[in-house]
N, C-alpha and C. Protein backbone atom coordinates (compact mmCIF):
# COMPACT_ATOMS: atom_id res chain seq x y z
N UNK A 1 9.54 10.55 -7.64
CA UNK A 1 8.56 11.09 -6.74
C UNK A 1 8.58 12.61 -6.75
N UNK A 2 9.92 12.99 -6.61
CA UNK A 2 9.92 14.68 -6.94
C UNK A 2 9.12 15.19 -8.12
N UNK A 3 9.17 14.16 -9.47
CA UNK A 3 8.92 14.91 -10.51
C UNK A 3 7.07 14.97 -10.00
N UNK A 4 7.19 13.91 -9.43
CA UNK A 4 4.92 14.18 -9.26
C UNK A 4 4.81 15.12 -8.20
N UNK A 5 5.87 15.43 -7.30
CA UNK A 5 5.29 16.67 -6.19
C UNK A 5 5.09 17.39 -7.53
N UNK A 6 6.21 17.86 -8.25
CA UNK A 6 6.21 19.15 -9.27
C UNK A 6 5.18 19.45 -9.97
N UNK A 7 4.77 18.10 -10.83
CA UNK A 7 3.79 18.29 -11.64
C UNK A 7 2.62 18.74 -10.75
N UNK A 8 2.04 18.10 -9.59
CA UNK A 8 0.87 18.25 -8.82
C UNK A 8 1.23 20.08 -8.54
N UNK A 9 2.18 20.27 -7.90
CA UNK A 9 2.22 22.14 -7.60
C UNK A 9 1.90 22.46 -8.61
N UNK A 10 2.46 21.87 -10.04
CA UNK A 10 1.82 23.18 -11.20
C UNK A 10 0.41 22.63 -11.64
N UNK A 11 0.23 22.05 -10.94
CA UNK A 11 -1.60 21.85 -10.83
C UNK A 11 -2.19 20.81 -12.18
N UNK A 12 -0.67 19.93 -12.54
CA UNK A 12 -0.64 18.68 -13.64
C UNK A 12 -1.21 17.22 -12.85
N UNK A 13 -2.28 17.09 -13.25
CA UNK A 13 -3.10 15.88 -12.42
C UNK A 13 -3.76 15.22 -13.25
N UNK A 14 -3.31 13.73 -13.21
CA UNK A 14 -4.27 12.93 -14.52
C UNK A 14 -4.65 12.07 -13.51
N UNK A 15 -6.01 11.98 -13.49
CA UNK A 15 -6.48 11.27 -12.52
C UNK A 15 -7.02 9.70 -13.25
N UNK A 16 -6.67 8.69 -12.58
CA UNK A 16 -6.98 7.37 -13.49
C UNK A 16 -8.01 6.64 -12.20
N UNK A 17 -9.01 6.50 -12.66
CA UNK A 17 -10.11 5.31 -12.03
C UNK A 17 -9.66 4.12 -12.16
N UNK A 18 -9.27 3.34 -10.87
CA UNK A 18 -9.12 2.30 -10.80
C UNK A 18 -10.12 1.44 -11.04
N UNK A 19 -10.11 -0.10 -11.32
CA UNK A 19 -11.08 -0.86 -11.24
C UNK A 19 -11.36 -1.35 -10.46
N UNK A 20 -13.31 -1.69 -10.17
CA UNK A 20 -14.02 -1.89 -9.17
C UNK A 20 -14.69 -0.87 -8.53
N UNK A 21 -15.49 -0.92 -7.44
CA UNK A 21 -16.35 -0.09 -7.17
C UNK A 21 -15.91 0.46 -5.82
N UNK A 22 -15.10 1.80 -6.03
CA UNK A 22 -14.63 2.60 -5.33
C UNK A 22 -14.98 3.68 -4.71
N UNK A 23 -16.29 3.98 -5.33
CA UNK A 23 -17.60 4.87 -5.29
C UNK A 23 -17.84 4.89 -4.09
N UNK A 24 -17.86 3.99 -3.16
CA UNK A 24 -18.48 4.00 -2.16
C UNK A 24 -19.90 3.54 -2.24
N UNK A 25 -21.06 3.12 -1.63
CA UNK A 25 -22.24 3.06 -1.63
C UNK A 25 -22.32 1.67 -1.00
N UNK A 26 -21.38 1.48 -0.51
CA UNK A 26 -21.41 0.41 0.54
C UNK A 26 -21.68 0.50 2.04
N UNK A 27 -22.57 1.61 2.47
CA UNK A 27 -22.63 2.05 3.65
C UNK A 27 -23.60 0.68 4.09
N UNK A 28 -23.47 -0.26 4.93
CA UNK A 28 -23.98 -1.02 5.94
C UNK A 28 -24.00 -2.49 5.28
N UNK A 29 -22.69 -2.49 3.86
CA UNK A 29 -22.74 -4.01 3.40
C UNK A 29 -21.87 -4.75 4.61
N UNK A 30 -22.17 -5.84 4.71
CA UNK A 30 -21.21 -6.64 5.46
C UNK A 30 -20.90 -7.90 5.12
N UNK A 31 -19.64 -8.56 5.04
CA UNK A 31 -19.29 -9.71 4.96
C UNK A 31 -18.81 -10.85 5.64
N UNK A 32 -19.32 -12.01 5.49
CA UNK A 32 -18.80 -13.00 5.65
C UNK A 32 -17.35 -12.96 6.46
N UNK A 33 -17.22 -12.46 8.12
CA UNK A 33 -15.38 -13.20 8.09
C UNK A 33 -15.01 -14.15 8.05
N UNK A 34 -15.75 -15.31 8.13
CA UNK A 34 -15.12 -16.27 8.61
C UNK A 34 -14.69 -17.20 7.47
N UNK A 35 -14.60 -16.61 6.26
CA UNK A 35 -14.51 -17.35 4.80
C UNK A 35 -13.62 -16.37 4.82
N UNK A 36 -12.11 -16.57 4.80
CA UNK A 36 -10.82 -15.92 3.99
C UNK A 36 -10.40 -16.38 2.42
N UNK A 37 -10.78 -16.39 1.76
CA UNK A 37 -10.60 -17.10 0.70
C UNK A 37 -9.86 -16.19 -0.57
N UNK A 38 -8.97 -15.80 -0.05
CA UNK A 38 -8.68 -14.69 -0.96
C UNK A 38 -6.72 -15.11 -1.11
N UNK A 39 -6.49 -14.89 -1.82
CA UNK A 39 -4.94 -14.95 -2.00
C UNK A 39 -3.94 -14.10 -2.33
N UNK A 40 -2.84 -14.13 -1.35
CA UNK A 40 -1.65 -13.07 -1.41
C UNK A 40 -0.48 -14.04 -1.61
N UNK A 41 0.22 -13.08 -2.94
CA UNK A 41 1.12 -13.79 -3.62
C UNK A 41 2.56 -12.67 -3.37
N UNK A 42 3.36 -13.12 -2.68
CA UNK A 42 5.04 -12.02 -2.54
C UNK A 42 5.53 -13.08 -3.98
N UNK A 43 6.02 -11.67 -4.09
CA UNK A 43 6.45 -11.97 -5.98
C UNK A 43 7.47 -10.85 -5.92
N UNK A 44 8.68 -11.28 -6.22
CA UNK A 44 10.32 -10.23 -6.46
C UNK A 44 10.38 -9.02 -7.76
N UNK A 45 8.84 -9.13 -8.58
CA UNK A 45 8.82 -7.97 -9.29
C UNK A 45 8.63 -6.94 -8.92
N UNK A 46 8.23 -6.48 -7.65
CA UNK A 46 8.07 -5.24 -7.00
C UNK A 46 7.11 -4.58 -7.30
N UNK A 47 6.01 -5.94 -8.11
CA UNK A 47 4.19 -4.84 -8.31
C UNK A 47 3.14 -4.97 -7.50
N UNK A 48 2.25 -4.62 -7.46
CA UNK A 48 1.30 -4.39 -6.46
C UNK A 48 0.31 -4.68 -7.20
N UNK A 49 -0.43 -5.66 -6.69
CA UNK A 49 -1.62 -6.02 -8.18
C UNK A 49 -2.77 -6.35 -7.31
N UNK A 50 -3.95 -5.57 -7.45
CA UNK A 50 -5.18 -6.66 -6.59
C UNK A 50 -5.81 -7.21 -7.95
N UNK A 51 -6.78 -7.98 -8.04
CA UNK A 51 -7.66 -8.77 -8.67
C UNK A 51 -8.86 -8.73 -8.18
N UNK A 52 -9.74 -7.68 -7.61
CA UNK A 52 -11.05 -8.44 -7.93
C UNK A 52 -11.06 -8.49 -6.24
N UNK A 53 -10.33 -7.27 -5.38
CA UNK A 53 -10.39 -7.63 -4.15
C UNK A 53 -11.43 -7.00 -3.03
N UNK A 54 -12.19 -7.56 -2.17
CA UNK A 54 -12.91 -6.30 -1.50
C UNK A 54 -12.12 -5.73 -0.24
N UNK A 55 -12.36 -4.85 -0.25
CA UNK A 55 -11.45 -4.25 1.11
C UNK A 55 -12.70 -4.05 2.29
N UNK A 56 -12.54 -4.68 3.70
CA UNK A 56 -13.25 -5.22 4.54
C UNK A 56 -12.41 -4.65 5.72
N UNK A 57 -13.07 -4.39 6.51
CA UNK A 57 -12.90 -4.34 8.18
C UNK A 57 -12.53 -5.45 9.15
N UNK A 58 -11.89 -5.62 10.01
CA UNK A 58 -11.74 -6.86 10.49
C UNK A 58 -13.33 -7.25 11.26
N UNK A 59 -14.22 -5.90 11.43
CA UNK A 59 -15.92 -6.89 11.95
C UNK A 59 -16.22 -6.95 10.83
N UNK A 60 -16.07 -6.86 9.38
CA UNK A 60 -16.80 -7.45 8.44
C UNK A 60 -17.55 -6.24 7.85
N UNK A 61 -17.10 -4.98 8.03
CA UNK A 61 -17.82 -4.07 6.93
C UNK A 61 -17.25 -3.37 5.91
N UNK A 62 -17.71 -3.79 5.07
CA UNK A 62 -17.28 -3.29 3.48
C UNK A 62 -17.10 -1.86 3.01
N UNK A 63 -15.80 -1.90 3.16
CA UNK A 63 -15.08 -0.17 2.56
C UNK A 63 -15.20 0.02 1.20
N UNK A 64 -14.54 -1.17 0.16
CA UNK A 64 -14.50 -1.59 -1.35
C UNK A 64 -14.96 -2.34 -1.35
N UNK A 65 -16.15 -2.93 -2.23
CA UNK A 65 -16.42 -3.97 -2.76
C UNK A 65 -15.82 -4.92 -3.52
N UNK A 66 -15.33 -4.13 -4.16
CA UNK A 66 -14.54 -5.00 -5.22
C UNK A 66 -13.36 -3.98 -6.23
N UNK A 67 -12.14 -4.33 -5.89
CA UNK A 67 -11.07 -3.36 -6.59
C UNK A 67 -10.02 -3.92 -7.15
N UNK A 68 -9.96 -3.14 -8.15
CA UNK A 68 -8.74 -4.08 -8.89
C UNK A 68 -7.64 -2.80 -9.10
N UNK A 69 -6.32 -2.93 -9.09
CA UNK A 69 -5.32 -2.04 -9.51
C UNK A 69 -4.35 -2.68 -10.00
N UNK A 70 -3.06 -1.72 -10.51
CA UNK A 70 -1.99 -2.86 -10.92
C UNK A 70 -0.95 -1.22 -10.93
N UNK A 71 0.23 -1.49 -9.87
CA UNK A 71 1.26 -0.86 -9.54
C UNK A 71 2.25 -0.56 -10.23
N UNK A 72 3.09 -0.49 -11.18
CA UNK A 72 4.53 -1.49 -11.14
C UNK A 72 5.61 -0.33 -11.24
N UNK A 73 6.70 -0.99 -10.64
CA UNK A 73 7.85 -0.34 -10.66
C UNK A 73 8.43 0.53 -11.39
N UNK A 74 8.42 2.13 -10.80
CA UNK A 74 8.59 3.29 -11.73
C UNK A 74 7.30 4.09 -11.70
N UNK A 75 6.05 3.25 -11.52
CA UNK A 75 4.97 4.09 -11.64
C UNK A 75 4.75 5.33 -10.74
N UNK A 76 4.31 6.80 -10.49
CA UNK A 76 3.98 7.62 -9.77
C UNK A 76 2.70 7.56 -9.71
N UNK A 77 2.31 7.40 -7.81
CA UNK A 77 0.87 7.32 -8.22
C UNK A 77 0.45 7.74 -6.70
N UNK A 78 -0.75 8.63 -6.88
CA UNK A 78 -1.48 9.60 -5.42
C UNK A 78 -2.25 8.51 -5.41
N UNK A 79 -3.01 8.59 -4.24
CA UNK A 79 -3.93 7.89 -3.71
C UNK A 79 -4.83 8.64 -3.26
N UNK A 80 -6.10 9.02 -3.76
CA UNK A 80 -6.67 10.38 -3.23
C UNK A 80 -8.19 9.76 -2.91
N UNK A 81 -8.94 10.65 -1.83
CA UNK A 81 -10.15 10.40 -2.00
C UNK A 81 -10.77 11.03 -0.64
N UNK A 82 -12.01 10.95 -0.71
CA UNK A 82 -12.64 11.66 0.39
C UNK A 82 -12.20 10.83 2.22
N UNK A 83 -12.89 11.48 3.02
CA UNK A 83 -12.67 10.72 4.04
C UNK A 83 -13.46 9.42 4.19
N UNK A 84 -13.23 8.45 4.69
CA UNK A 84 -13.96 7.22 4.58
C UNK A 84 -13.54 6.22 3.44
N UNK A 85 -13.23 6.54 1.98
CA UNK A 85 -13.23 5.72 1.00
C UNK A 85 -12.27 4.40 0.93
N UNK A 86 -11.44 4.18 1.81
CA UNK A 86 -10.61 3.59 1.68
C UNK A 86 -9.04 3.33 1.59
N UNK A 87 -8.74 4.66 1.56
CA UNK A 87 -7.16 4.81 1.11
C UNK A 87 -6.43 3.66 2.20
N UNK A 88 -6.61 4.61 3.63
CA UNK A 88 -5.57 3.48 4.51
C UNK A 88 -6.04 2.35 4.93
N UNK A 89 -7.66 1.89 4.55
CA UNK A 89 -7.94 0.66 4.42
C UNK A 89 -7.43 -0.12 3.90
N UNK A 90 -6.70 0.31 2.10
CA UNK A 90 -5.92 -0.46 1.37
C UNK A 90 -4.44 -0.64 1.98
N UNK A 91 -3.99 0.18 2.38
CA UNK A 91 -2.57 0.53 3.41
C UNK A 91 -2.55 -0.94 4.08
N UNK A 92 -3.40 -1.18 4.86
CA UNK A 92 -3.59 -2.20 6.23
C UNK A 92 -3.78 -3.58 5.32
N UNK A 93 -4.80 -3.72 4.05
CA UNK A 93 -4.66 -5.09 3.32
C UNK A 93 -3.33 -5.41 2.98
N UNK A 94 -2.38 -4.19 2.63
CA UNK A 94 -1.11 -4.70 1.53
C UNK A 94 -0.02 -5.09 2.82
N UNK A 95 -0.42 -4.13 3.66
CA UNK A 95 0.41 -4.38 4.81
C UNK A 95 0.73 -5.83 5.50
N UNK A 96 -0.67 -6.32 5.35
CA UNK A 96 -1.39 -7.82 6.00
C UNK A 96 -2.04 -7.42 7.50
N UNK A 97 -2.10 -6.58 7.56
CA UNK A 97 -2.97 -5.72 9.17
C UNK A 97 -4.46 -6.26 8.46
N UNK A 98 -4.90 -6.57 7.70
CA UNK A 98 -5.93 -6.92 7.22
C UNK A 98 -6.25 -8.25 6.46
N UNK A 99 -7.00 -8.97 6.56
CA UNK A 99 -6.90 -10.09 5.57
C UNK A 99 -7.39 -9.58 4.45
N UNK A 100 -7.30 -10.84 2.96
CA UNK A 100 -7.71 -10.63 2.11
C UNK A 100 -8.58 -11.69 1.82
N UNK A 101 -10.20 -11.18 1.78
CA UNK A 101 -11.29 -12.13 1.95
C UNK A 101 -11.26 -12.89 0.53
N UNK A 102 -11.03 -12.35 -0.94
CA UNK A 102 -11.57 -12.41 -2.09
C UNK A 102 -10.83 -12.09 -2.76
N UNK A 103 -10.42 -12.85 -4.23
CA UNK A 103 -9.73 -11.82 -4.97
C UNK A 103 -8.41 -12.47 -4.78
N UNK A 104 -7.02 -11.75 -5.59
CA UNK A 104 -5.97 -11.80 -5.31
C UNK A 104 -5.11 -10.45 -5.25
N UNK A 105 -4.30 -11.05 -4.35
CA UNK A 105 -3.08 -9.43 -4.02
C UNK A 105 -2.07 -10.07 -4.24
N UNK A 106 -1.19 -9.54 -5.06
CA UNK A 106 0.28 -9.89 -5.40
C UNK A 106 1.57 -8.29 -4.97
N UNK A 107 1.99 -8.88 -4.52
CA UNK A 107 2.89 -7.68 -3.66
C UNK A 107 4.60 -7.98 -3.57
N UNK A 108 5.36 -6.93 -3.21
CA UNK A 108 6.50 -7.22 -2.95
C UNK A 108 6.62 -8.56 -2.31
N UNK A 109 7.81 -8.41 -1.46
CA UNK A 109 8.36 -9.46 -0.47
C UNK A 109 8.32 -8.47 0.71
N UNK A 110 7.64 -8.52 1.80
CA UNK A 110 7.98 -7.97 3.16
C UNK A 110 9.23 -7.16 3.44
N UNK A 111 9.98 -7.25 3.18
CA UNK A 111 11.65 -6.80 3.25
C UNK A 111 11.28 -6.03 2.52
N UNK A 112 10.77 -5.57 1.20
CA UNK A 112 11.04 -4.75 0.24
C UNK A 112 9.63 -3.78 0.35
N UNK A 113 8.93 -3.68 1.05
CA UNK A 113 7.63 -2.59 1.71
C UNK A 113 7.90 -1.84 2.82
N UNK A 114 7.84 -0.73 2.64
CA UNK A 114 7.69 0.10 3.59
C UNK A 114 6.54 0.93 3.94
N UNK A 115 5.97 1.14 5.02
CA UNK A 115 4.54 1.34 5.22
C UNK A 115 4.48 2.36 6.11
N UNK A 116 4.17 3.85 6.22
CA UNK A 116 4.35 4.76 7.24
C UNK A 116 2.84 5.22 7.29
N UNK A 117 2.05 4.88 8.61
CA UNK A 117 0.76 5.43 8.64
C UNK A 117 0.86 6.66 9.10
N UNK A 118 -0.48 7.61 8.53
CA UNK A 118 -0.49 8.73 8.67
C UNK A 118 -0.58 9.14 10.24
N UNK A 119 -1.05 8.19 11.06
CA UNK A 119 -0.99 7.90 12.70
C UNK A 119 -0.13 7.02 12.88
N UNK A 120 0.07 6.94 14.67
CA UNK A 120 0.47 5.73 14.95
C UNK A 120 -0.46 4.54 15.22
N UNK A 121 -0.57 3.39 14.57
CA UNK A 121 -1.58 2.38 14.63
C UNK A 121 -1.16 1.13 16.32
N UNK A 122 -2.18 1.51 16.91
CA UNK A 122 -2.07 0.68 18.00
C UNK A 122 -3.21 -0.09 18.53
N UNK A 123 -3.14 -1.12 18.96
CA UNK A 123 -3.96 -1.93 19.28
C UNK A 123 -5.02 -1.88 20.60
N UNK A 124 -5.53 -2.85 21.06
CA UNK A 124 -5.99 -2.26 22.50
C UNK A 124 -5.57 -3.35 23.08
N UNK A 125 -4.81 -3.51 24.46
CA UNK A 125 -3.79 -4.39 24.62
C UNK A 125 -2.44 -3.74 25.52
N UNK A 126 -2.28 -4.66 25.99
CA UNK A 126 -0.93 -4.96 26.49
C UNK A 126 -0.07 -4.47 25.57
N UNK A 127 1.46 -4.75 26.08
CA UNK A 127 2.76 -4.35 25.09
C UNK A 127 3.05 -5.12 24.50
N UNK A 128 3.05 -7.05 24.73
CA UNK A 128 2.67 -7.93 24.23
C UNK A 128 1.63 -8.13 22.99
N UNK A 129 0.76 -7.42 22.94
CA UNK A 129 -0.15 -7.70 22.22
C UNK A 129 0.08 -6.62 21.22
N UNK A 130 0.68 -5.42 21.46
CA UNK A 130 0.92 -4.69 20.16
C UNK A 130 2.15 -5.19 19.72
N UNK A 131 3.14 -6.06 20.35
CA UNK A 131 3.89 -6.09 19.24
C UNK A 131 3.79 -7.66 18.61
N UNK A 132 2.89 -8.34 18.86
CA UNK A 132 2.97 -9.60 18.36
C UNK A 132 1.46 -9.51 16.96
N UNK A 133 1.10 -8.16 17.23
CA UNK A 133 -0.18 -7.82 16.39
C UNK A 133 0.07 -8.44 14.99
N UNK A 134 -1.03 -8.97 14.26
CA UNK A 134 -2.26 -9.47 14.63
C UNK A 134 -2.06 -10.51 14.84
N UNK A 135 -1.00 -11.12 15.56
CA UNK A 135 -1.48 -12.59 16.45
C UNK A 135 -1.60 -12.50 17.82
N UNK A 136 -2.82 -13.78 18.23
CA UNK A 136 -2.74 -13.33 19.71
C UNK A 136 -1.89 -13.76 20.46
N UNK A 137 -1.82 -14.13 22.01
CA UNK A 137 -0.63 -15.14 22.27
C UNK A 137 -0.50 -16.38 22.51
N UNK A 138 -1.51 -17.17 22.01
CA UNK A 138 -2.33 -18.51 21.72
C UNK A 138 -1.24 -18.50 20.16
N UNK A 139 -1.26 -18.01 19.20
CA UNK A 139 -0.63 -17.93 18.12
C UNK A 139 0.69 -17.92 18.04
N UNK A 140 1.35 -16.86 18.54
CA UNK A 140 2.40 -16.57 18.94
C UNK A 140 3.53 -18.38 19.91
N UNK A 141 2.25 -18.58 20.52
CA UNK A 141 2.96 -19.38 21.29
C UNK A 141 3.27 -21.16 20.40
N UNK A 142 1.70 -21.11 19.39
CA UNK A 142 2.11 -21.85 18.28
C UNK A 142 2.87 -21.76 17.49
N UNK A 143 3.68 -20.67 17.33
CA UNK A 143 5.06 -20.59 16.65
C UNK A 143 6.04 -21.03 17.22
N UNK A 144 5.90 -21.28 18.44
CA UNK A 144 7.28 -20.85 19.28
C UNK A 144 7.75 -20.40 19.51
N UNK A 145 7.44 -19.15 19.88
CA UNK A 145 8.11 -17.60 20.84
C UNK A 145 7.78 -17.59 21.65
N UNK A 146 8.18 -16.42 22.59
CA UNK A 146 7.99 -16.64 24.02
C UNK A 146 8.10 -15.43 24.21
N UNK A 147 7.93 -14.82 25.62
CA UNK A 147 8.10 -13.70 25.98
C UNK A 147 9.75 -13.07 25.60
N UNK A 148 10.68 -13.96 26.17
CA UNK A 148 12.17 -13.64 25.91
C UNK A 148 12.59 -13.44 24.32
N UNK A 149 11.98 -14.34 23.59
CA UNK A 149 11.68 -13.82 21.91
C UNK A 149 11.58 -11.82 21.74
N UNK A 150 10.48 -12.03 22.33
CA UNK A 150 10.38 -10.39 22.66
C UNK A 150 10.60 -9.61 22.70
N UNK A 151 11.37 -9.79 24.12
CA UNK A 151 12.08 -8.92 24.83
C UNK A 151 13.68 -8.95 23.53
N UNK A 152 14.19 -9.67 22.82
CA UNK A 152 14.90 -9.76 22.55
C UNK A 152 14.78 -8.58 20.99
N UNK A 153 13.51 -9.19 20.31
CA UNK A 153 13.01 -8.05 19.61
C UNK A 153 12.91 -6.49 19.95
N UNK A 154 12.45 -6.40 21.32
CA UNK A 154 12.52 -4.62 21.60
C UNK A 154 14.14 -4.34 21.94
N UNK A 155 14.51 -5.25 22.20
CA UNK A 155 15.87 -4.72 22.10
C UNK A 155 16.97 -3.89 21.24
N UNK A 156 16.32 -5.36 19.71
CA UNK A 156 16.97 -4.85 18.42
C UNK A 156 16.70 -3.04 17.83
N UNK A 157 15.41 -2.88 18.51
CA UNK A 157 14.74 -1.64 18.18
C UNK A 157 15.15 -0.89 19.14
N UNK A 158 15.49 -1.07 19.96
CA UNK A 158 16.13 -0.11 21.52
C UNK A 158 15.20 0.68 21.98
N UNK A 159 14.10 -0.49 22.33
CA UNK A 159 12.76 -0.01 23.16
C UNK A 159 12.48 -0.80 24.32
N UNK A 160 13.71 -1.61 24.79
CA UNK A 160 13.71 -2.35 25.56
C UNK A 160 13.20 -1.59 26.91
N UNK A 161 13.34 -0.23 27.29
CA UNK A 161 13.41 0.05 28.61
C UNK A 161 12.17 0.40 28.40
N UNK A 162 11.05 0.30 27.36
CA UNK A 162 9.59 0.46 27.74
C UNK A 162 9.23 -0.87 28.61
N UNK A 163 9.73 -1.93 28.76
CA UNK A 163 9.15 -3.23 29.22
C UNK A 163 9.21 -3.07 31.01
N UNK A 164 10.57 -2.40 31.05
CA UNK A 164 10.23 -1.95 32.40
C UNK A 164 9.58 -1.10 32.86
N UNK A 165 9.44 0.03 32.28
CA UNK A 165 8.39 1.05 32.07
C UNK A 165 7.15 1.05 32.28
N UNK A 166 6.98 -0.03 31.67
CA UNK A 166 5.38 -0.68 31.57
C UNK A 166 5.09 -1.24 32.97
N UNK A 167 5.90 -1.76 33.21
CA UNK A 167 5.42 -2.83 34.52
C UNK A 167 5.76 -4.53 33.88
N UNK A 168 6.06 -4.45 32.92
CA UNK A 168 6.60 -6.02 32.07
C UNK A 168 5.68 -6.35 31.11
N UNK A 169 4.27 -6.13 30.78
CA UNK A 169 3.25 -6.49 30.25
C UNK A 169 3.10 -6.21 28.55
C-alpha cells in the first residue's frame, strides 16, 4: 500500500476501467427490489470478484448498472470517481449493508474484511436497531436473540454504558 501512496505522490497513475457501465447515466433507472436474485459466494482466496453486478439502493435506484471487477490478493488498487458514482455504494454491497440483486459477488470470509466508512453509517432507529442492522427485530428474534444477546454484545465492545445512557432502547 505504501508503494501506491508513493507512486500516486510522484503523480504514477494507471488508471484501469473496470467492466460494466460505470459511466453513470443511470439518473432515474429503478429496479425491481423485491427479486434478489443475485449471489454472494465467501471463498478463503481472499478475491473480490463481481460478475455482472448492478449496484442498487435499498428503494431501488440504480447507481451501476452493471459491473464487473476482479480483486486478488497483492493487488493495489484506488477507487476513484466523481461524487455520486458509486464508490461507497460498492463499500455497502461487499459489506452486505446492501443486497446483491443480479450477478455474482465472491468475497472473503467476514472475519477476513475490514470495512472503515468514510462517515459513521447509522441507521434511523433505536440502539437496537443500529446494532442488529439490517435486520429488524421480527428477524433478529427469528434467530433467537434477544435483547440480553445484546446487551451482552455491547459489552464485548465496552459500549455497554450507552444502554443506560440511552434510556435502554
Amino acid at each position: 500500500m505504501f508503494r501506491v501512496f508513493t507512486d500516486v505522490k510522484k503523480g504514477k497513475y494507471q488508471r484501469t476501467q473496470v467492466g460494466g457501465d460505470v459511466q453513470g447515466g443511470n439518473r432515474g433507472e429503478r429496479l425491481d427490489t423485491s427479486k434478489i436474485e443475485g449471489e454472494v459466494i465467501e471463498s478463503d482466496d481472499n478475491a473480490i470478484v463481481l460478475e455482472e453486478v448492478p449496484i442498487v439502493t435499498p428503494n431501488g435506484d440504480v447507481v451501476v448498472r452493471n459491473m464487473s471487477l476482479e480483486i486478488r490478493p497483492g493487488m493495489h488498487v484506488l477507487i476513484t470517481g466523481p461524487n455520486g458514482c458509486g464508490k461507497s455504494s460498492l463499500f455497502r454491497l461487499l459489506g452486505g449493508l446492501w443486497p446483491v440483486y443480479r450477478g455474482k459477488v465472491k468475497r472473503p470470509f467476514v472475519d477476513r474484511m475490514y470495512y472503515i466508512p468514510q462517515r459513521p453509517y447509522m441507521t434511523l432507529g433505536t440502539l437496537r436497531d443500529q446494532v442488529i442492522y439490517p435486520d429488524t427485530v421480527a428477524q433478529m428474534e427469528a434467530k433467537g436473540l434477544s435483547d440480553t444477546d445484546l446487551a451482552i454484545i455491547l459489552n464485548v465492545v465496552h459500549l455497554s454504558h450507552i444502554v443506560e445512557r440511552e434510556g435502554g432502547e
